[in-house]
PDB file of N, CA and C in Angstrom:
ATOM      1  N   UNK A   1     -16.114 -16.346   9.114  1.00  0.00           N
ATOM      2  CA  UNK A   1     -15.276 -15.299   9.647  1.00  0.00           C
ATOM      3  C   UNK A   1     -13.936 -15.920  10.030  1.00  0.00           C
ATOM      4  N   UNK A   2     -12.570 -15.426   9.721  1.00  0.00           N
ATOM      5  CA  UNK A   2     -11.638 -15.603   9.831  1.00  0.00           C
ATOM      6  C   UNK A   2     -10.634 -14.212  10.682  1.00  0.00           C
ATOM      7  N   UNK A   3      -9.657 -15.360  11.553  1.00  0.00           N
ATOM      8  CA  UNK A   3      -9.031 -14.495  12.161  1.00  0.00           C
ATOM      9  C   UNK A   3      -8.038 -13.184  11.302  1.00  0.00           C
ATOM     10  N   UNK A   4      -8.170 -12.116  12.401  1.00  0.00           N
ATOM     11  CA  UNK A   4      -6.614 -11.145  11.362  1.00  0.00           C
ATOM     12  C   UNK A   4      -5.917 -11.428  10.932  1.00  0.00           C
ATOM     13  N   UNK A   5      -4.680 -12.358  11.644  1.00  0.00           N
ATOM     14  CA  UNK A   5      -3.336 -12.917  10.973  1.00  0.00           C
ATOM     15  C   UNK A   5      -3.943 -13.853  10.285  1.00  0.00           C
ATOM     16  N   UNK A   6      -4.822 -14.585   9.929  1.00  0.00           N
ATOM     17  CA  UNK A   6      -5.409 -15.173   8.479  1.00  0.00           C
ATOM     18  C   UNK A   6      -5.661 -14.934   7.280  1.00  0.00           C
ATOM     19  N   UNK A   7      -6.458 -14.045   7.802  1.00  0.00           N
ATOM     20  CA  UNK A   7      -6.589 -12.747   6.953  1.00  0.00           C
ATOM     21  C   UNK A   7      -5.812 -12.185   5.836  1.00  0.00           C
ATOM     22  N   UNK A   8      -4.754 -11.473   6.905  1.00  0.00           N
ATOM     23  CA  UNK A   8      -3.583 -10.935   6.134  1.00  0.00           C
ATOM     24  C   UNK A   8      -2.340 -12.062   5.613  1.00  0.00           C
ATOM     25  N   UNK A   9      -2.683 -13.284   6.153  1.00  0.00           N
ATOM     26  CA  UNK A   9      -1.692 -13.949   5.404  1.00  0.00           C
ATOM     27  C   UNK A   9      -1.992 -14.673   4.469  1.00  0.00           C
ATOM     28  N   UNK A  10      -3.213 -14.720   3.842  1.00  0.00           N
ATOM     29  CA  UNK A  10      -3.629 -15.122   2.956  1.00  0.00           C
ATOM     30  C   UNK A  10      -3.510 -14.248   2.131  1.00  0.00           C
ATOM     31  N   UNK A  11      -3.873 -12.448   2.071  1.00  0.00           N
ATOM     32  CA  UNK A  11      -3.473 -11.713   1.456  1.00  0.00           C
ATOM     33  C   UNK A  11      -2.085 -12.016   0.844  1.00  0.00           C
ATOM     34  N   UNK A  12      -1.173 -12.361   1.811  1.00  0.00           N
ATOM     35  CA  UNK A  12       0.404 -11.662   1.938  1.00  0.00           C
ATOM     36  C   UNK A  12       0.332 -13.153   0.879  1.00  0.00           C
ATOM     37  N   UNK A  13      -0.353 -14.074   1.121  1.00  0.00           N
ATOM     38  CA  UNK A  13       0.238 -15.815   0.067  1.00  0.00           C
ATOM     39  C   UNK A  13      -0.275 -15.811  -1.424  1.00  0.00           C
ATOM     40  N   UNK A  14      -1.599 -14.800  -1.582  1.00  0.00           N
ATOM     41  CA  UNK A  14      -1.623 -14.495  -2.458  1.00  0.00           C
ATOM     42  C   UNK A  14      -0.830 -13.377  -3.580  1.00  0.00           C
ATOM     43  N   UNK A  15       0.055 -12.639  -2.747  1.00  0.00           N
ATOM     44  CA  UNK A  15       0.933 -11.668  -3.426  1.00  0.00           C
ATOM     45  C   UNK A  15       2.279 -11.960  -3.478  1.00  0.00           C
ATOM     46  N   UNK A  16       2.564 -13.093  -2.713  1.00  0.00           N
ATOM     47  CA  UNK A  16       4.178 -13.625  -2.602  1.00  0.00           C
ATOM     48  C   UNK A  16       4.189 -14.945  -2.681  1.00  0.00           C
ATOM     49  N   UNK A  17       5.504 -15.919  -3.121  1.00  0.00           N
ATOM     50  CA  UNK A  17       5.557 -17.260  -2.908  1.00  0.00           C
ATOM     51  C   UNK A  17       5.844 -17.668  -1.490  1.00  0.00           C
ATOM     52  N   UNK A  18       5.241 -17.808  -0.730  1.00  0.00           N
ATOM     53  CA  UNK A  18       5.945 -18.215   0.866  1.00  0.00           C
ATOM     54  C   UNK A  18       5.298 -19.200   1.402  1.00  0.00           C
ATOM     55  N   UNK A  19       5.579 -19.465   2.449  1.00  0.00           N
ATOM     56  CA  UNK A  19       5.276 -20.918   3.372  1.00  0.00           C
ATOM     57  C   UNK A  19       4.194 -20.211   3.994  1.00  0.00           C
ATOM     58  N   UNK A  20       3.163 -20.893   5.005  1.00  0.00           N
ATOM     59  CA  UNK A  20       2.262 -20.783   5.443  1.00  0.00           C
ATOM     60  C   UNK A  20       2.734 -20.116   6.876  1.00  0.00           C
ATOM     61  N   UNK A  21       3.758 -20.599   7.183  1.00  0.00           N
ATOM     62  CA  UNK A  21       4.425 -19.517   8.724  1.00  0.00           C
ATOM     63  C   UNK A  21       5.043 -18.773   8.051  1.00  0.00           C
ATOM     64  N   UNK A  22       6.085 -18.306   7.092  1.00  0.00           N
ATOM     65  CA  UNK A  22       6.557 -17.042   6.652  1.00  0.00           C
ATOM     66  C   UNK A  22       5.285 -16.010   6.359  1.00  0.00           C
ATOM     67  N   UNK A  23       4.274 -16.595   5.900  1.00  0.00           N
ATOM     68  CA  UNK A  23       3.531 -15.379   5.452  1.00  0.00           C
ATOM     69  C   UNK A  23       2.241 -14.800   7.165  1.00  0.00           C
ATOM     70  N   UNK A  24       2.290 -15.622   7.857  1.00  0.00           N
ATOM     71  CA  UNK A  24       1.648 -15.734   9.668  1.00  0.00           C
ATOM     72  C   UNK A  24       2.957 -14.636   9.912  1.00  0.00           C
ATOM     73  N   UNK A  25       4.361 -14.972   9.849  1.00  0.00           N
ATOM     74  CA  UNK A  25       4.755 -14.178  10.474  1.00  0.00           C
ATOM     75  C   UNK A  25       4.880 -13.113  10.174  1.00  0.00           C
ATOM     76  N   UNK A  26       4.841 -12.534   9.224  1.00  0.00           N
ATOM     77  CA  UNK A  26       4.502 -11.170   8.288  1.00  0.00           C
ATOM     78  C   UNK A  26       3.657 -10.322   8.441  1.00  0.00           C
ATOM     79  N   UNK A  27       2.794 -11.824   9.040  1.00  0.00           N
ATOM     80  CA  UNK A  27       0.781 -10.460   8.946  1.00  0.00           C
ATOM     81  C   UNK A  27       0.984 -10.179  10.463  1.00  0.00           C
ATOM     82  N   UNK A  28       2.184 -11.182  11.355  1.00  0.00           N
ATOM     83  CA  UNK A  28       2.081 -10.564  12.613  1.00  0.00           C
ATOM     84  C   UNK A  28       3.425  -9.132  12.608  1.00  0.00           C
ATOM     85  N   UNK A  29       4.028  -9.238  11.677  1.00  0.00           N
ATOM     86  CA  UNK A  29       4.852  -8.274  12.058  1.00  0.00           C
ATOM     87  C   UNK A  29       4.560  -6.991  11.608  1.00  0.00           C
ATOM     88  N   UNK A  30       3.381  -6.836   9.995  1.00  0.00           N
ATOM     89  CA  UNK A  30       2.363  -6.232   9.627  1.00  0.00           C
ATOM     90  C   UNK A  30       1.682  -5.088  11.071  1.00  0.00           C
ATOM     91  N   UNK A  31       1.192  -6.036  11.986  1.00  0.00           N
ATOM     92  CA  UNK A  31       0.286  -5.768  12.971  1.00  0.00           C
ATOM     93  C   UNK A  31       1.322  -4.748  13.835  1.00  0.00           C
ATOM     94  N   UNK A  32       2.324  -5.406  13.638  1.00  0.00           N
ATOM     95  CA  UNK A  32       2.931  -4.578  15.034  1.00  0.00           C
ATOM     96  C   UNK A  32       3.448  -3.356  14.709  1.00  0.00           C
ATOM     97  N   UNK A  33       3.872  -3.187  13.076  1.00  0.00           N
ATOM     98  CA  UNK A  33       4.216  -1.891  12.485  1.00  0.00           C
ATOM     99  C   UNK A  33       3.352  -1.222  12.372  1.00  0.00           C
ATOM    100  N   UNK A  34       1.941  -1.252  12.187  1.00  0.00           N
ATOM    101  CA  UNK A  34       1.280  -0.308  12.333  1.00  0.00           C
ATOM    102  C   UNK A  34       0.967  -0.124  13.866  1.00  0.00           C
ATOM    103  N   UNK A  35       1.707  -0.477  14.581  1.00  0.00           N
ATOM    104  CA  UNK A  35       1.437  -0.144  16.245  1.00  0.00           C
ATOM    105  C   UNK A  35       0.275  -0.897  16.778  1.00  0.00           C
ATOM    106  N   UNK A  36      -0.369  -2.027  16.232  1.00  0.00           N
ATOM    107  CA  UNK A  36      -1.051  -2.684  17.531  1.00  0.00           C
ATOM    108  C   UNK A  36      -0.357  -3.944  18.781  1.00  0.00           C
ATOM    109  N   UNK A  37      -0.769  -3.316  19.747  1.00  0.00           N
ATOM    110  CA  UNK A  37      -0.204  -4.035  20.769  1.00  0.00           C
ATOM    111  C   UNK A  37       0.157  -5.361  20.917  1.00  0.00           C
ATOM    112  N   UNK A  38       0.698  -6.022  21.767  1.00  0.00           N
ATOM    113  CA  UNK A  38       0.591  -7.767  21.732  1.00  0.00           C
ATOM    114  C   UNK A  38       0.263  -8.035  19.961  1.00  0.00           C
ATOM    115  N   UNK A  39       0.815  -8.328  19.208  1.00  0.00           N
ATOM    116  CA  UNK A  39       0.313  -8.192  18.099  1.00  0.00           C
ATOM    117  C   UNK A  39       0.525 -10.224  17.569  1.00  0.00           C
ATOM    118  N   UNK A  40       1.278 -10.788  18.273  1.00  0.00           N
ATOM    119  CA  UNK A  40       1.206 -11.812  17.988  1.00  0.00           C
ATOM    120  C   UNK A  40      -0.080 -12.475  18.525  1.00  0.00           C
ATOM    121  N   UNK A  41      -0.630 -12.280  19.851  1.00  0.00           N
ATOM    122  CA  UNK A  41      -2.236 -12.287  20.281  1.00  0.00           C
ATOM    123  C   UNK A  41      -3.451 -11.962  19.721  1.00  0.00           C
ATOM    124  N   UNK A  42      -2.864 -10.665  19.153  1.00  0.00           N
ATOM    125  CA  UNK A  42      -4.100 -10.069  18.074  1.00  0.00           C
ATOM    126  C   UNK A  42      -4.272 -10.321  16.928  1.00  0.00           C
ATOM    127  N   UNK A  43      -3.489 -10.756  16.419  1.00  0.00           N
ATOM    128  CA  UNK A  43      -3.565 -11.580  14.930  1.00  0.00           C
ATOM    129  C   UNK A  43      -4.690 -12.939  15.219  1.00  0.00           C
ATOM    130  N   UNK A  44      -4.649 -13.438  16.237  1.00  0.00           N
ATOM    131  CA  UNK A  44      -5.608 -14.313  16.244  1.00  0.00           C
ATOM    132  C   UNK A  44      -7.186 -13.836  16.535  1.00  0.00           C
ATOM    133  N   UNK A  45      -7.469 -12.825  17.056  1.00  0.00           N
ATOM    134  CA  UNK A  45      -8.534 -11.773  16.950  1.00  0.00           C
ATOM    135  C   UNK A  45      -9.068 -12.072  15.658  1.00  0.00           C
ATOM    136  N   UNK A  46     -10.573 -11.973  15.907  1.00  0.00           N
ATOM    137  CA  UNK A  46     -11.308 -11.618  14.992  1.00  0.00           C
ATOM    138  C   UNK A  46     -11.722 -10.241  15.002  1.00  0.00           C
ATOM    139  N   UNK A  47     -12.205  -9.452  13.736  1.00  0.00           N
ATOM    140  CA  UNK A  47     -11.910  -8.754  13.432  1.00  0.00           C
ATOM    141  C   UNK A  47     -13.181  -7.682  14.403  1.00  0.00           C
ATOM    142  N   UNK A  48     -14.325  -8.459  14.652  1.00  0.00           N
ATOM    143  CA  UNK A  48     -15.231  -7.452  15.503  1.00  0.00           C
ATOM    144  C   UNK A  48     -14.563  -7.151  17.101  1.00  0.00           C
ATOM    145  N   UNK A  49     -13.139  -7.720  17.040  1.00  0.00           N
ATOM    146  CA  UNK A  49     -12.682  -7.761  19.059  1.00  0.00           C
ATOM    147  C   UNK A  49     -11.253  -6.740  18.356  1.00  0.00           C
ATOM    148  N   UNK A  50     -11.755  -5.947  17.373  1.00  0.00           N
ATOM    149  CA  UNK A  50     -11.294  -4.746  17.710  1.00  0.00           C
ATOM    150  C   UNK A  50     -11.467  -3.815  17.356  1.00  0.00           C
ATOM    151  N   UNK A  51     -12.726  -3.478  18.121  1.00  0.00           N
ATOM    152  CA  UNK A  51     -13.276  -2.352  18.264  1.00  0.00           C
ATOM    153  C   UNK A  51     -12.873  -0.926  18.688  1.00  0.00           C
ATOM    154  N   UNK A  52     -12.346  -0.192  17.718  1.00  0.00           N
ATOM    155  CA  UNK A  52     -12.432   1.162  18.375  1.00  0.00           C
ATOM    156  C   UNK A  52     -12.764   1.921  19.308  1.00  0.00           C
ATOM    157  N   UNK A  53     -14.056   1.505  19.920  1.00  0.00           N
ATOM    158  CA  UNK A  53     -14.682   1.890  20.939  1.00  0.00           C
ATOM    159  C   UNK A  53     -14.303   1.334  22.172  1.00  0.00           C
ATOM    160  N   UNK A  54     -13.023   0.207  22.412  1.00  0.00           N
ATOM    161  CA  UNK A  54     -12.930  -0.520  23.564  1.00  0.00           C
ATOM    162  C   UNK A  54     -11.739  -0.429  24.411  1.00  0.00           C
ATOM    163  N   UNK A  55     -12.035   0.896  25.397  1.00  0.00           N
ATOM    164  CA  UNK A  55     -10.610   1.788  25.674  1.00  0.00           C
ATOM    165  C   UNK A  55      -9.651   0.547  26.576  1.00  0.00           C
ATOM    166  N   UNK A  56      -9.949  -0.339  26.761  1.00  0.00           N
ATOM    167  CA  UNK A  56      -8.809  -1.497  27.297  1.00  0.00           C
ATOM    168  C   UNK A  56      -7.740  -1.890  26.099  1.00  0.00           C
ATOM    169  N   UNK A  57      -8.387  -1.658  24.956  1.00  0.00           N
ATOM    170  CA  UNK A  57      -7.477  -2.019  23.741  1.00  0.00           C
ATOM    171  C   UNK A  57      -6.352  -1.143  23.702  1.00  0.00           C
ATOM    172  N   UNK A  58      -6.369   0.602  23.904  1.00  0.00           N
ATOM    173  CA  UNK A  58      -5.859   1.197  23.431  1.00  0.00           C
ATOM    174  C   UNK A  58      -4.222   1.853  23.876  1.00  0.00           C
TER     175      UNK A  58
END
């Protein structure tokens, strides 16, 4: 299991030529355009610590 901003920046390195922090900072700026909070924090989240169900998140 791998964190979110891993996640998506592995996505983002597989679809673009970029550095390993250009494409981190992408999946964090990713995060924050779709409106999740602290999003540079949550990128390091794994993906079950965000749960829908966990009204402190929201």
């Amino acid at each position: 299991m791998h964190p979110v901003g891993d996640q998506l920046a592995s996505a983002i390195r597989s679809l673009h030529r970029v550095s390993r922090s250009e494409a981190r900072a992408r999946a964090v700026a990713a995060l924050d355009r779709v409106g999740i909070p602290d999003a540079a924090r949550r990128a390091r989240a794994y993906p079950h610590e965000y749960s829908a169900g966990c009204a402190s998140e929201r």
